[in-house]
C-alpha atoms as a PDB file:
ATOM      1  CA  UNK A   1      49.019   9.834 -18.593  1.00  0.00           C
ATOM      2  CA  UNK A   2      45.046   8.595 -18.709  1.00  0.00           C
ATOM      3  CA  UNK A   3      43.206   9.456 -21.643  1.00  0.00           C
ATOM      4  CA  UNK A   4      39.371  10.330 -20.100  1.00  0.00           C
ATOM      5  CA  UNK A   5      36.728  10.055 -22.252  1.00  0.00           C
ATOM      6  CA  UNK A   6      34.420  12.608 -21.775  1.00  0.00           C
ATOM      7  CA  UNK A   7      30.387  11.282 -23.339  1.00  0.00           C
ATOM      8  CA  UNK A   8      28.432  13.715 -24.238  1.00  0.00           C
ATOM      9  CA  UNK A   9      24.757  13.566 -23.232  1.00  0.00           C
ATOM     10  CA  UNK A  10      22.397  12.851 -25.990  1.00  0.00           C
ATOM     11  CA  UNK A  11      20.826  15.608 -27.598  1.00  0.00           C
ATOM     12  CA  UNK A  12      17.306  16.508 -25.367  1.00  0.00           C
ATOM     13  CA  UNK A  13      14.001  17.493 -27.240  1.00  0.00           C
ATOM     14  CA  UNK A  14      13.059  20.677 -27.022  1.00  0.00           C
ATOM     15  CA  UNK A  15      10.651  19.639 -24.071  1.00  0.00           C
ATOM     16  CA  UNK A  16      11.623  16.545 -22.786  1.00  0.00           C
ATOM     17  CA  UNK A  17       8.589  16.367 -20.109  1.00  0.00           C
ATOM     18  CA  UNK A  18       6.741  16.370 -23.343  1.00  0.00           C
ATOM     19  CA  UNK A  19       8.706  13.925 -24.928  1.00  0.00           C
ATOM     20  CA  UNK A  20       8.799  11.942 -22.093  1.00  0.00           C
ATOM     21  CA  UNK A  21       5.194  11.810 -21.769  1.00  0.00           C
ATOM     22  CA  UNK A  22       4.744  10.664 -25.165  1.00  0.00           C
ATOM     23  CA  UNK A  23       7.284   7.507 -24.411  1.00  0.00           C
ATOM     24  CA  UNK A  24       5.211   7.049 -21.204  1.00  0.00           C
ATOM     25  CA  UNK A  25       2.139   6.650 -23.517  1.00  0.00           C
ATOM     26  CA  UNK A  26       3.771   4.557 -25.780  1.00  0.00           C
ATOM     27  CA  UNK A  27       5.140   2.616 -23.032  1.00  0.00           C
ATOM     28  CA  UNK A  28       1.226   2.053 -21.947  1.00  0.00           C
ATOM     29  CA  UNK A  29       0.112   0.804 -24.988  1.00  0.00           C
ATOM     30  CA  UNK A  30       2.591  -1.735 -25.543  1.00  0.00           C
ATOM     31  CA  UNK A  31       0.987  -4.092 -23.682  1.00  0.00           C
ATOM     32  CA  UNK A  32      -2.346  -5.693 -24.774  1.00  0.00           C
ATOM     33  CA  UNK A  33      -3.542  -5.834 -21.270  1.00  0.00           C
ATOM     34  CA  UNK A  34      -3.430  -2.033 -20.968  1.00  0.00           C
ATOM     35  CA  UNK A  35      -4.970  -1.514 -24.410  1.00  0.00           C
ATOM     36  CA  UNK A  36      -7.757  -4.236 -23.367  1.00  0.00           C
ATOM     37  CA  UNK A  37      -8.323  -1.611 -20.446  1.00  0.00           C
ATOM     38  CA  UNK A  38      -8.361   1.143 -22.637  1.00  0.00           C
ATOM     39  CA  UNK A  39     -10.959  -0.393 -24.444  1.00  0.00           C
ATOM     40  CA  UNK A  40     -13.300  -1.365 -21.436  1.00  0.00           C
ATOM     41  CA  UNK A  41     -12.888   1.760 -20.439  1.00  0.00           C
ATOM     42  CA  UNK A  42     -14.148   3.491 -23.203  1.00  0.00           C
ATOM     43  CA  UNK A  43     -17.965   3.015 -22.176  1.00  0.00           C
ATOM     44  CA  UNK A  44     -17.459   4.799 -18.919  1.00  0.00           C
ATOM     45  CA  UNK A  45     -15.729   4.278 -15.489  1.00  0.00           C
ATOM     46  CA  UNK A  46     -15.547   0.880 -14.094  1.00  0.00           C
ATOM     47  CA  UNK A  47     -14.386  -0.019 -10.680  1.00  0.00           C
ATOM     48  CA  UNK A  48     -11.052  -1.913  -9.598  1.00  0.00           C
ATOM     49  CA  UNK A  49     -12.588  -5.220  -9.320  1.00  0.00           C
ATOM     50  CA  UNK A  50     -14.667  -5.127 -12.246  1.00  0.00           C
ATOM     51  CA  UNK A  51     -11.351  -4.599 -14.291  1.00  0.00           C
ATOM     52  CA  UNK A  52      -9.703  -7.067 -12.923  1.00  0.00           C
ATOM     53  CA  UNK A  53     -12.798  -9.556 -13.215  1.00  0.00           C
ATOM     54  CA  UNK A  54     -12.077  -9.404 -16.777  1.00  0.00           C
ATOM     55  CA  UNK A  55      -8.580 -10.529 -16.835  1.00  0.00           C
ATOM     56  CA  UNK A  56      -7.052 -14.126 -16.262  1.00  0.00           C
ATOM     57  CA  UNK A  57      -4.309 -12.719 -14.256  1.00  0.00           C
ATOM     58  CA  UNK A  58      -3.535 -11.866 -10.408  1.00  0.00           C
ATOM     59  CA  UNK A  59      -5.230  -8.711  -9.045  1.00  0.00           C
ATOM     60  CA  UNK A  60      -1.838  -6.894  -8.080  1.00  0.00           C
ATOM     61  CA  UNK A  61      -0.939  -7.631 -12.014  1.00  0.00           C
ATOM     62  CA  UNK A  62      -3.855  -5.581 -12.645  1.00  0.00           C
ATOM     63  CA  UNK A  63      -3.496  -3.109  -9.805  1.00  0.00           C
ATOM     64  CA  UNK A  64       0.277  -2.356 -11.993  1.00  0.00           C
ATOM     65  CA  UNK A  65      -1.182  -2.326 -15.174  1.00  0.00           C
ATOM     66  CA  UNK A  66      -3.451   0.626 -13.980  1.00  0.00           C
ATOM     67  CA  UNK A  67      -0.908   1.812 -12.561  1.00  0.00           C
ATOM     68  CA  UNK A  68       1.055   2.321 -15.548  1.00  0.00           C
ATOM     69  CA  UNK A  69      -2.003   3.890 -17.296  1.00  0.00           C
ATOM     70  CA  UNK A  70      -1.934   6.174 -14.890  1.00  0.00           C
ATOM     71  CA  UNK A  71       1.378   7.715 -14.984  1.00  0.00           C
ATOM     72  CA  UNK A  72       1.103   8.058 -18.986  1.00  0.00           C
ATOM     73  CA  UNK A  73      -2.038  10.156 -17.578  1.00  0.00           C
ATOM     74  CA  UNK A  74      -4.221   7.842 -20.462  1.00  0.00           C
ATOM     75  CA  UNK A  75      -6.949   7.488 -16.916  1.00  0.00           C
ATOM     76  CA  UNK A  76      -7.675   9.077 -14.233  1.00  0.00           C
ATOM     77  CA  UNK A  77      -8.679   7.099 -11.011  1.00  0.00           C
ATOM     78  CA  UNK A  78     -11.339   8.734  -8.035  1.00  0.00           C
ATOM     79  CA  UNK A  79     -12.594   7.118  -4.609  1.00  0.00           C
ATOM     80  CA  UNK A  80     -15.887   6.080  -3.958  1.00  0.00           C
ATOM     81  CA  UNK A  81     -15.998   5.195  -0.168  1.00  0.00           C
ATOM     82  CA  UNK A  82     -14.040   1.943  -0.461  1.00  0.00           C
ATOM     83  CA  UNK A  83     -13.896   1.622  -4.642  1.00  0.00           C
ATOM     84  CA  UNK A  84     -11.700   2.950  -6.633  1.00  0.00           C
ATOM     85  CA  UNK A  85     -13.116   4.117 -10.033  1.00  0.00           C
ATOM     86  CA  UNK A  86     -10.895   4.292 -13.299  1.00  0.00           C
ATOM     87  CA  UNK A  87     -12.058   6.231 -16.404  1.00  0.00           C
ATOM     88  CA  UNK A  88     -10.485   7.155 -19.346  1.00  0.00           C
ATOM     89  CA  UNK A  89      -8.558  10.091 -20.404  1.00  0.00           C
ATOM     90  CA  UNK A  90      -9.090   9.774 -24.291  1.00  0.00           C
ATOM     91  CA  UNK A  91      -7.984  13.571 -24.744  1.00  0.00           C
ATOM     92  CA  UNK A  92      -4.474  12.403 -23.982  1.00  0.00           C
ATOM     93  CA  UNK A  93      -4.034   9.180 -26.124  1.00  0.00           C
ATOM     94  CA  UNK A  94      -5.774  11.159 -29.352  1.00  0.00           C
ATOM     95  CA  UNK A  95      -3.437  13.930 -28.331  1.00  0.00           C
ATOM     96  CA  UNK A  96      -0.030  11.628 -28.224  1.00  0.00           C
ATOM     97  CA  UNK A  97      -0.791   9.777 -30.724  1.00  0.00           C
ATOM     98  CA  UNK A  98      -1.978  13.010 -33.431  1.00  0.00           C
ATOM     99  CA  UNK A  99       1.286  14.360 -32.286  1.00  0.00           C
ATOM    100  CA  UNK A 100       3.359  11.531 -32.756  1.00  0.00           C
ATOM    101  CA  UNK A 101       2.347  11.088 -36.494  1.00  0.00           C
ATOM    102  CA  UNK A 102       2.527  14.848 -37.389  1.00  0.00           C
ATOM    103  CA  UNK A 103       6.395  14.629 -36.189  1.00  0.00           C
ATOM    104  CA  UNK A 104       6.931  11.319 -37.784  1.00  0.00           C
ATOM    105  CA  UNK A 105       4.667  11.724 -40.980  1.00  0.00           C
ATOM    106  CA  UNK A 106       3.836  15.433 -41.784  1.00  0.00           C
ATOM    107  CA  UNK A 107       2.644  15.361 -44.850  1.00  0.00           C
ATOM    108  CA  UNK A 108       0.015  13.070 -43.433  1.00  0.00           C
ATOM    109  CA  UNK A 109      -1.218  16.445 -42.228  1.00  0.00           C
ATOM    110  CA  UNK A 110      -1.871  17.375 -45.849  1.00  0.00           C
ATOM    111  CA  UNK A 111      -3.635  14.281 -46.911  1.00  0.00           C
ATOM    112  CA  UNK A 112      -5.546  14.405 -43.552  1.00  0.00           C
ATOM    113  CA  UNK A 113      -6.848  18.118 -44.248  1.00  0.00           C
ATOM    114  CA  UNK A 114      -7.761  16.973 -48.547  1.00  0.00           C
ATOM    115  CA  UNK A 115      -9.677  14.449 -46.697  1.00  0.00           C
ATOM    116  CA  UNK A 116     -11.615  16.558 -44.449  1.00  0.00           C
ATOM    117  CA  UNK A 117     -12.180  19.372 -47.266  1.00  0.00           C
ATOM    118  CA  UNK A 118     -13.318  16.926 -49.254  1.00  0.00           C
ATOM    119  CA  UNK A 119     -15.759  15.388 -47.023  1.00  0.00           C
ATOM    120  CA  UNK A 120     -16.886  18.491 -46.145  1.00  0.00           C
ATOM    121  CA  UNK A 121     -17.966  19.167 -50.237  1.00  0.00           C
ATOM    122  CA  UNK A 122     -19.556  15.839 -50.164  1.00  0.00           C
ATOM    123  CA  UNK A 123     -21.754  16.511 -47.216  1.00  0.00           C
ATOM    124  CA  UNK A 124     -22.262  20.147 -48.466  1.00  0.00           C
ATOM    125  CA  UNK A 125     -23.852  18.374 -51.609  1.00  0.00           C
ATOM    126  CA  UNK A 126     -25.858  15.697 -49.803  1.00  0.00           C
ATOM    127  CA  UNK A 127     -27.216  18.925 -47.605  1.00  0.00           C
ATOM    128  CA  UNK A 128     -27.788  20.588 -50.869  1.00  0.00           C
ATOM    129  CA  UNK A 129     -29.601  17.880 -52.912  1.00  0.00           C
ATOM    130  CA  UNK A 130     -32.257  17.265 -49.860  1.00  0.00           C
ATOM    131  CA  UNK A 131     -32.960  21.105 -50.023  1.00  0.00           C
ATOM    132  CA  UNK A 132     -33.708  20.422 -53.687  1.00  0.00           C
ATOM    133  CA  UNK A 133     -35.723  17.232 -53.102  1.00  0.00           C
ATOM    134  CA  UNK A 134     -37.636  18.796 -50.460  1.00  0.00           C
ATOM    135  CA  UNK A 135     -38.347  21.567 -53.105  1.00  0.00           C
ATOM    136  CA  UNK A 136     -39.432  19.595 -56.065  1.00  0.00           C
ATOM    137  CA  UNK A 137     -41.986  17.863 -53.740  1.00  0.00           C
ATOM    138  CA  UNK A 138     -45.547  18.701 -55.142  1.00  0.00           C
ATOM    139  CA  UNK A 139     -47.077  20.609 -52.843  1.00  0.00           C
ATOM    140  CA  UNK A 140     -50.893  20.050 -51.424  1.00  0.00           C
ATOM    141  CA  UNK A 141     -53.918  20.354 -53.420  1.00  0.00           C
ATOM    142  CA  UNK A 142     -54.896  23.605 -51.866  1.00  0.00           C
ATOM    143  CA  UNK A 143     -51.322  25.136 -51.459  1.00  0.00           C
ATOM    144  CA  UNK A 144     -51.383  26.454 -54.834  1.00  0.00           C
ATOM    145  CA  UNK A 145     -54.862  28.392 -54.173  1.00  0.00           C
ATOM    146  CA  UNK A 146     -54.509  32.227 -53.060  1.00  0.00           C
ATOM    147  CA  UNK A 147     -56.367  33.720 -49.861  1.00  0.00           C
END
């Protein structure tokens, strides 16, 4: 008589396409390459060549690398007659990333939101104080006079 082992399969998120997008963005920026590319990016769409004009490494190293960025949907890639342009999706890395850390650390939430409030009261005051300096100006010599 056998004895069968039966595994059970890990326990799955409660989206896994979600999940697994989140690995696939992680996955993207573990490589300094990609995150260089990210960064270039940042200013505005650049063209296959120019990206890979930047690097020290082969152009079909490059071509993966974007590649990569691409299916973690961090940019988005359009054709230009023969040029393929690459900009970047920064909704989706700010997204991931937010989400990642409210999962991970949610009381960072909390400190986030004290932080914003209390930026808010500081700019508040610094919007009230020029009201009060624009006030306390002295006014011109014939402002005072009545028509």
């Amino acid at each position: 008589m056998q004895d069968t082992l039966r595994e059970t399969p890990p326990p799955t998120p409660a989206s896994s396409t979600e999940a697994s997008g989140t690995a696939d963005v992680f996955k993207a920026l573990a490589d300094a390459t990609r995150r260089q590319i990210l960064q270039d990016l940042r200013d505005g769409e650049l063209a296959a060549g120019e990206i890979a004009s930047r690097f020290p490494i082969s152009g079909p190293s490059i071509s993966r690398h974007l590649s990569v960025l691409r299916a973690a949907g961090l940019i988005t890639e359009r054709r230009d007659a023969n040029r393929i342009l690459y900009s970047l999706v920064s909704d989706r890395l700010a997204l991931s990333v937010g989400d990642f850390l409210s999962a991970v650390c949610p009381e960072q939430i909390v400190v986030r939101s004290i932080r914003t409030i209390k930026d808010r009261g500081k700019s508040a005051k610094a919007d009230t104080s020029a009201v009060r300096t624009k006030d306390k100006q002295p006014k011109g010599k014939n402002s005072h006079k009545k028509s």
